[in-house]
C-alpha atoms as a PDB file:
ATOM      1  CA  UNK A   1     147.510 214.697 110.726  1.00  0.00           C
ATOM      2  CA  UNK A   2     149.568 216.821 108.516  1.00  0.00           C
ATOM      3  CA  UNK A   3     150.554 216.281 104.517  1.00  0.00           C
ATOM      4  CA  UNK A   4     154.512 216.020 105.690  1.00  0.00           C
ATOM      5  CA  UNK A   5     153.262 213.303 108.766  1.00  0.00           C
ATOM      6  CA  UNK A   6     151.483 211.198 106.021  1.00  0.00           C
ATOM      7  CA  UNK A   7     154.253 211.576 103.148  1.00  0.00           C
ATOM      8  CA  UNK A   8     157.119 210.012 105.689  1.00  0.00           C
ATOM      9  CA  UNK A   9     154.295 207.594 107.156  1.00  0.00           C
ATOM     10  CA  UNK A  10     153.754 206.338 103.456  1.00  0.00           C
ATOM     11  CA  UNK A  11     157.380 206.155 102.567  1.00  0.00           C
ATOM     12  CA  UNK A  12     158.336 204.052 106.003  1.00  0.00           C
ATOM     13  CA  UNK A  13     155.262 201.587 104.543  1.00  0.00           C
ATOM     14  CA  UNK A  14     157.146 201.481 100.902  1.00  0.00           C
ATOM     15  CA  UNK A  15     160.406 201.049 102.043  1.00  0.00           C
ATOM     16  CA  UNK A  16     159.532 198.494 104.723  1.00  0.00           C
ATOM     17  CA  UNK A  17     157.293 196.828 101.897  1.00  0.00           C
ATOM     18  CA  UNK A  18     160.590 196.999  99.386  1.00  0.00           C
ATOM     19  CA  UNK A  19     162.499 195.459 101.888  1.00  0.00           C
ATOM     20  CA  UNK A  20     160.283 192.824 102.753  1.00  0.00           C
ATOM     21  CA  UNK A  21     160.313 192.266  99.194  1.00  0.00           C
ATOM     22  CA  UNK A  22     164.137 192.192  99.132  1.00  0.00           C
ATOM     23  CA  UNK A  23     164.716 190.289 101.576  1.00  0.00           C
ATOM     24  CA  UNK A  24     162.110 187.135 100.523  1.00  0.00           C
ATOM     25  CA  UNK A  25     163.719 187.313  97.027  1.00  0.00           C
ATOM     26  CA  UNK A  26     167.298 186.980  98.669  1.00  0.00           C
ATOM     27  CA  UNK A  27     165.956 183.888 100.735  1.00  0.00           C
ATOM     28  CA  UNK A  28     164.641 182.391  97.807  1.00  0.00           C
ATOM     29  CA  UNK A  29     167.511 182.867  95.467  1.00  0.00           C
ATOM     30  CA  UNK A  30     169.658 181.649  98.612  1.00  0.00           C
ATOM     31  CA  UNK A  31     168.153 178.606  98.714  1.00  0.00           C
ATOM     32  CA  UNK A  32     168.379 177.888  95.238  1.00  0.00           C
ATOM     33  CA  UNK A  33     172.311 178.736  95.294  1.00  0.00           C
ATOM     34  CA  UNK A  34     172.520 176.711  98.503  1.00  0.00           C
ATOM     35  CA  UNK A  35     171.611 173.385  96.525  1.00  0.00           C
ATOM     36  CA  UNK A  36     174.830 173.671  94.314  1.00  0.00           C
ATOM     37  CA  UNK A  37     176.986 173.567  97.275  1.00  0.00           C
ATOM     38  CA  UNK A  38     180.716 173.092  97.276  1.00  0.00           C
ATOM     39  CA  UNK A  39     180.441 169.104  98.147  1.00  0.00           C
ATOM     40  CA  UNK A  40     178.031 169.039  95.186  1.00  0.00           C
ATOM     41  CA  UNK A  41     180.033 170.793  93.037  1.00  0.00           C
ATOM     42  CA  UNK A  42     183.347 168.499  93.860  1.00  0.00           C
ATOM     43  CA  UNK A  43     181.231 165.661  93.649  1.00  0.00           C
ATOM     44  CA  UNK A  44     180.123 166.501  89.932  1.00  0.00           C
ATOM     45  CA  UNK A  45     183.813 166.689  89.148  1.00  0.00           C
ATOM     46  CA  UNK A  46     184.027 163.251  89.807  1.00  0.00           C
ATOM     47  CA  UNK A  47     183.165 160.210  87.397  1.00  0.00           C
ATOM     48  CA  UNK A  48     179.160 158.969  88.049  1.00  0.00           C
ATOM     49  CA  UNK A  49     179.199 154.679  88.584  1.00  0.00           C
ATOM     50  CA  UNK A  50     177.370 153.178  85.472  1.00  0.00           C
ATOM     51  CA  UNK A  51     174.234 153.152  85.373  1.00  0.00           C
ATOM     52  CA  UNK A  52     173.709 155.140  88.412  1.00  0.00           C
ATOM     53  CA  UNK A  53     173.385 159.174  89.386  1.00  0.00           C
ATOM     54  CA  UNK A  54     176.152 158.580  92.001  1.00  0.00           C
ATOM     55  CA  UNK A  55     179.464 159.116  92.088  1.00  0.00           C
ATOM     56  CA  UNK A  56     182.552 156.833  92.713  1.00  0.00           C
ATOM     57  CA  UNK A  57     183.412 158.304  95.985  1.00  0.00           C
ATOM     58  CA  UNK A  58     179.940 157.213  97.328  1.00  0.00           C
ATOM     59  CA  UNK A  59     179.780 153.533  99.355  1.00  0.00           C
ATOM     60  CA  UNK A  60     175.660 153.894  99.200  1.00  0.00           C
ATOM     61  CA  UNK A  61     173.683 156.032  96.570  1.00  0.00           C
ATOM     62  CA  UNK A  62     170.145 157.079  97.080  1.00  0.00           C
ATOM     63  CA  UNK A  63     167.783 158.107  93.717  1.00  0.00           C
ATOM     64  CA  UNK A  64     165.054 160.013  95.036  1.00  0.00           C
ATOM     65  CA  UNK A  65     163.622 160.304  91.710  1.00  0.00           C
ATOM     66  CA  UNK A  66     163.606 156.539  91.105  1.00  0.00           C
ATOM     67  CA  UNK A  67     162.942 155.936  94.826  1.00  0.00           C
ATOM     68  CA  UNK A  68     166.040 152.725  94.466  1.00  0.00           C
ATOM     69  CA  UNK A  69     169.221 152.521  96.291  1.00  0.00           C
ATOM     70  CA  UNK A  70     172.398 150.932  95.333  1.00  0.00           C
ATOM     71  CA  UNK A  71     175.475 150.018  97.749  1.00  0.00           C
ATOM     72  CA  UNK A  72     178.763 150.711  95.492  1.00  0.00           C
ATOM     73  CA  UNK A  73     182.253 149.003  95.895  1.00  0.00           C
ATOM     74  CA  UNK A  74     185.401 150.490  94.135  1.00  0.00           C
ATOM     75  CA  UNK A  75     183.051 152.812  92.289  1.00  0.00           C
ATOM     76  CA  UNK A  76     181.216 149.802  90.407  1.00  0.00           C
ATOM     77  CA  UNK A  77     177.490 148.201  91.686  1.00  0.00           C
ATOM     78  CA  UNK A  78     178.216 145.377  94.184  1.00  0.00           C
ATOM     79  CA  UNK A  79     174.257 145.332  95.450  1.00  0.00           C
ATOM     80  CA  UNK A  80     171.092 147.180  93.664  1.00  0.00           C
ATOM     81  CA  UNK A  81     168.789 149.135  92.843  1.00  0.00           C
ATOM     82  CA  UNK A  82     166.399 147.949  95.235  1.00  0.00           C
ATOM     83  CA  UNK A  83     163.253 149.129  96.087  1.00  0.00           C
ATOM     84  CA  UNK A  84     163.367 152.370  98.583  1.00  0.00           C
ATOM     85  CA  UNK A  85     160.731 154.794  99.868  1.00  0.00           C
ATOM     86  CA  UNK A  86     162.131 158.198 101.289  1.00  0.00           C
ATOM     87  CA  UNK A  87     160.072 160.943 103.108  1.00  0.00           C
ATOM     88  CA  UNK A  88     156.919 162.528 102.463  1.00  0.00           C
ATOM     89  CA  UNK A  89     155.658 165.838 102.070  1.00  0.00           C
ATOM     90  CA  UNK A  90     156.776 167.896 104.629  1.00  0.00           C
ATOM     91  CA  UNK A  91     159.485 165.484 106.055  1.00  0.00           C
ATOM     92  CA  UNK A  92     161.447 165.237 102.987  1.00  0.00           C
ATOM     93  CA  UNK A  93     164.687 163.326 103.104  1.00  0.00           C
ATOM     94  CA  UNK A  94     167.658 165.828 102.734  1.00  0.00           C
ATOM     95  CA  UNK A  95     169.721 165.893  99.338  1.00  0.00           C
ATOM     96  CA  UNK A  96     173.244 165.203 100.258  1.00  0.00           C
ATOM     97  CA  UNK A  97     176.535 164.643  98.314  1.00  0.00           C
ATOM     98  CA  UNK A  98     178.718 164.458 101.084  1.00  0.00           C
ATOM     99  CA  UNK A  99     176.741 162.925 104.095  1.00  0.00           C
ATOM    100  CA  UNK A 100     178.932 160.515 106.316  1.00  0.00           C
ATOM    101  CA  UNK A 101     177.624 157.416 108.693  1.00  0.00           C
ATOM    102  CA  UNK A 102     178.011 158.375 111.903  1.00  0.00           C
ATOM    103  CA  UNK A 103     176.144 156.071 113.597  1.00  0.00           C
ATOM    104  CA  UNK A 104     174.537 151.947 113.679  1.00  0.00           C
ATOM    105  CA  UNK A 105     172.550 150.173 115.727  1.00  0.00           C
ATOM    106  CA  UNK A 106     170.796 147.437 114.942  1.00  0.00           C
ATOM    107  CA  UNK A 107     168.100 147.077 117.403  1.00  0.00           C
ATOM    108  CA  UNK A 108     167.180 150.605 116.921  1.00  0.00           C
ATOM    109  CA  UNK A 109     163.842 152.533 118.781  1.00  0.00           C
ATOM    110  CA  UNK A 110     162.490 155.532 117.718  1.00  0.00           C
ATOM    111  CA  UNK A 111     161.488 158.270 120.326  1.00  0.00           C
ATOM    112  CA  UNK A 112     160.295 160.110 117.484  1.00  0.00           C
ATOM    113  CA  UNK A 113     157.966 158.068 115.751  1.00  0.00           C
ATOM    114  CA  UNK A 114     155.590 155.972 117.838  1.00  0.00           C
ATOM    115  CA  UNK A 115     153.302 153.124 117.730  1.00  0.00           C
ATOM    116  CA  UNK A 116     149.798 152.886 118.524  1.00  0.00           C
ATOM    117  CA  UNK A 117     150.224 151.920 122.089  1.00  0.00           C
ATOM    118  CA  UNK A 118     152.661 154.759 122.932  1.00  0.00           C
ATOM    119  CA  UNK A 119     155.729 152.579 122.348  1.00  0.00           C
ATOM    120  CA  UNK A 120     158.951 153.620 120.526  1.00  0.00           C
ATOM    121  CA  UNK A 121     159.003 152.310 116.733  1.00  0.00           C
ATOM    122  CA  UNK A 122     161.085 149.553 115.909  1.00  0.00           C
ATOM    123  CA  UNK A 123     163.535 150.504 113.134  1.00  0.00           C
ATOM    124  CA  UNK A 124     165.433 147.146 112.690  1.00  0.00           C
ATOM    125  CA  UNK A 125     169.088 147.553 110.956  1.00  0.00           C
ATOM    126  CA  UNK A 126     169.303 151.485 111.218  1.00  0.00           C
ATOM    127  CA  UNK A 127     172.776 152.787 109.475  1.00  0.00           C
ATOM    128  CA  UNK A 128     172.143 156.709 110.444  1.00  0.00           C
ATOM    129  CA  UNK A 129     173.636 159.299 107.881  1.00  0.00           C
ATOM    130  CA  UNK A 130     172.063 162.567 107.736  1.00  0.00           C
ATOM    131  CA  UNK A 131     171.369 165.114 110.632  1.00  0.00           C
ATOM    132  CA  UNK A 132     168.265 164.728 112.239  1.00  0.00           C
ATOM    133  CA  UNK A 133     168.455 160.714 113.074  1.00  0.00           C
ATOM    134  CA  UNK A 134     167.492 160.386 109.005  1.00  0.00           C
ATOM    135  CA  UNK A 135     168.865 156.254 108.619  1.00  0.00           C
ATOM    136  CA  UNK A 136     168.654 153.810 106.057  1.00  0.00           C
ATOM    137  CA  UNK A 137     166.589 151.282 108.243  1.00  0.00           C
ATOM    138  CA  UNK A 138     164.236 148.039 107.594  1.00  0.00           C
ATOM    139  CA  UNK A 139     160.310 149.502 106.890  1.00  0.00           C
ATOM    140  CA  UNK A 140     158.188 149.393 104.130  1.00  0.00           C
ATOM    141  CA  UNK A 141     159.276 150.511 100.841  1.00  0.00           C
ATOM    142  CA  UNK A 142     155.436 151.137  99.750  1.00  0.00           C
ATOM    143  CA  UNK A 143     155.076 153.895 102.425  1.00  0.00           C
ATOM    144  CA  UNK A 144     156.537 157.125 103.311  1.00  0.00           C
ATOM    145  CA  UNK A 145     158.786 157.550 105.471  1.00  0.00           C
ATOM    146  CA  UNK A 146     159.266 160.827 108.129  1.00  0.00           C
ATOM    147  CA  UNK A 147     162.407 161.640 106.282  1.00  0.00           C
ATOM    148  CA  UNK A 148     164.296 158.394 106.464  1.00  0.00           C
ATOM    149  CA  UNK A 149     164.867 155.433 103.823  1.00  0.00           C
ATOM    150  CA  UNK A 150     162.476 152.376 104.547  1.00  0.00           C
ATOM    151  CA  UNK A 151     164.311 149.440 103.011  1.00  0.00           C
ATOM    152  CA  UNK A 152     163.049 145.654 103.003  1.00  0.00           C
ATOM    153  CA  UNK A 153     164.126 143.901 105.891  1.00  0.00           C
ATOM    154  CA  UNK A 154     166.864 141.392 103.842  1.00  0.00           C
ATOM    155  CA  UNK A 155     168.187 145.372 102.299  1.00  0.00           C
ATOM    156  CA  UNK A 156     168.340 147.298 105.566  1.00  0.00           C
ATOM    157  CA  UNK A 157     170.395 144.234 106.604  1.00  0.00           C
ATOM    158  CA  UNK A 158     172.862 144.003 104.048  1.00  0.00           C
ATOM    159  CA  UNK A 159     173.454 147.979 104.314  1.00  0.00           C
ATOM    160  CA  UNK A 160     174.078 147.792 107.656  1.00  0.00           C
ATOM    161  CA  UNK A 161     176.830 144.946 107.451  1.00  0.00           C
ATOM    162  CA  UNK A 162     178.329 147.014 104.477  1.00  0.00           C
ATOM    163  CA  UNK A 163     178.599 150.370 105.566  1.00  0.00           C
ATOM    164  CA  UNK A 164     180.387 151.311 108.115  1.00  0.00           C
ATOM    165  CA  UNK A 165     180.857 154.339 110.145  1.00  0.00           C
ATOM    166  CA  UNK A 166     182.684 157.107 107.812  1.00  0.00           C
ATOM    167  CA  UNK A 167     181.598 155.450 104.617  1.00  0.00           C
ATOM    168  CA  UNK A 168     180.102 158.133 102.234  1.00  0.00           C
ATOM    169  CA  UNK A 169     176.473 158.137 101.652  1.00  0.00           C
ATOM    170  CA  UNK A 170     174.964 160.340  98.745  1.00  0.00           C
ATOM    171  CA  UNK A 171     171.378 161.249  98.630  1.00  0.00           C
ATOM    172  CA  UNK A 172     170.259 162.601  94.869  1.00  0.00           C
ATOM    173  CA  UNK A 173     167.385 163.667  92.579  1.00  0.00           C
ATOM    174  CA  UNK A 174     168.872 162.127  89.204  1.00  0.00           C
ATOM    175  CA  UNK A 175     167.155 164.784  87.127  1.00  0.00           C
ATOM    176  CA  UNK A 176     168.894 167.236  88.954  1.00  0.00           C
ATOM    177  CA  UNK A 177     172.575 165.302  88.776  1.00  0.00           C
ATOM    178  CA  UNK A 178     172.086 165.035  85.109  1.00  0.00           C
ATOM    179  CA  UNK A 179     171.358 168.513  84.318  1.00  0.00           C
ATOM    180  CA  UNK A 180     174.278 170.088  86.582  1.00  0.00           C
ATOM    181  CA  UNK A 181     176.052 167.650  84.388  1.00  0.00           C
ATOM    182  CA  UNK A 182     174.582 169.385  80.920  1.00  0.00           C
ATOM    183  CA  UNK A 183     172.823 165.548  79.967  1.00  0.00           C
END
């Protein structure tokens, strides 16, 4: 092989190595940019309810810092914090300022999660939220969940006779609200 075939092999290898480079750095910094969305950005315009790192918009606010959930009426408390758990490593629950309930059913089985036996998982009082089934829904709040929130039976009750389909559900990290919000 010739100098001049070696010099252009070398040079496809750096350029192709450059633009690997390039384009990892522009996923990265797109998913960084991607978490200050426009619903998150219209949601920090708005006033937070006391004591809380949700807005007034919100019917049901989710800390995943705190792992606690509150249900909100007319922008003030009207149940919580209670106890949550959220998902685990790898089956995280999604951050979400503007997610909607789209869907209820009390009685709910999971074809995705399974028992034991082979059986669908019961998942009592499911108010679903977030794309990908991801519900608030009665389970233990002591154990991760695969990306939903596990409330205590008496909670996952009351949220599901509260919200109702539409109502606005918003799913933070606190640390995160408060320093978008420069406190």
């Amino acid at each position: 092989m010739g100098t001049r075939q070696r010099t252009k092999r070398t040079t496809r290898r750096v350029v192709a190595g450059v633009l690997g480079l390039v384009t990892v750095a522009g996923v990265a910094f797109a998913g960084s940019a991607a978490a200050d969305s426009p619903a998150a950005d219209e949601a920090r315009r708005q006033p937070l309810v006391a004591g809380t790192p949700c807005t007034v918009t919100a019917k049901a606010c989710v800390d995943l810092d705190s792992q606690r959930s509150w249900l909100f009426e007319d922008g003030k408390i009207k149940q919580g914090p209670v106890a949550i758990s959220s998902g685990g490593n790898g089956q995280e629950t999604p951050i979400g300022h503007s997610l909607r309930v789209y869907r209820k059913d009390a009685d709910h089985k999971s074809e995705e999660s399974r028992l034991p036996d082979g059986r669908p998982a019961p998942m009592p009082w499911s108010t679903f939220f977030a794309d990908g089934g991801i519900a608030f829904h009665s389970g233990s709040p002591d154990r991760s969940s695969a990306g939903c929130i596990h409330l205590a039976d008496g909670d996952a009750k009351a949220w599901f006779d509260y919200l109702q389909v539409g109502d606005q559900v918003q799913v933070v990290s606190a640390k995160q609200e408060m320093a978008a919000r420069g406190k």
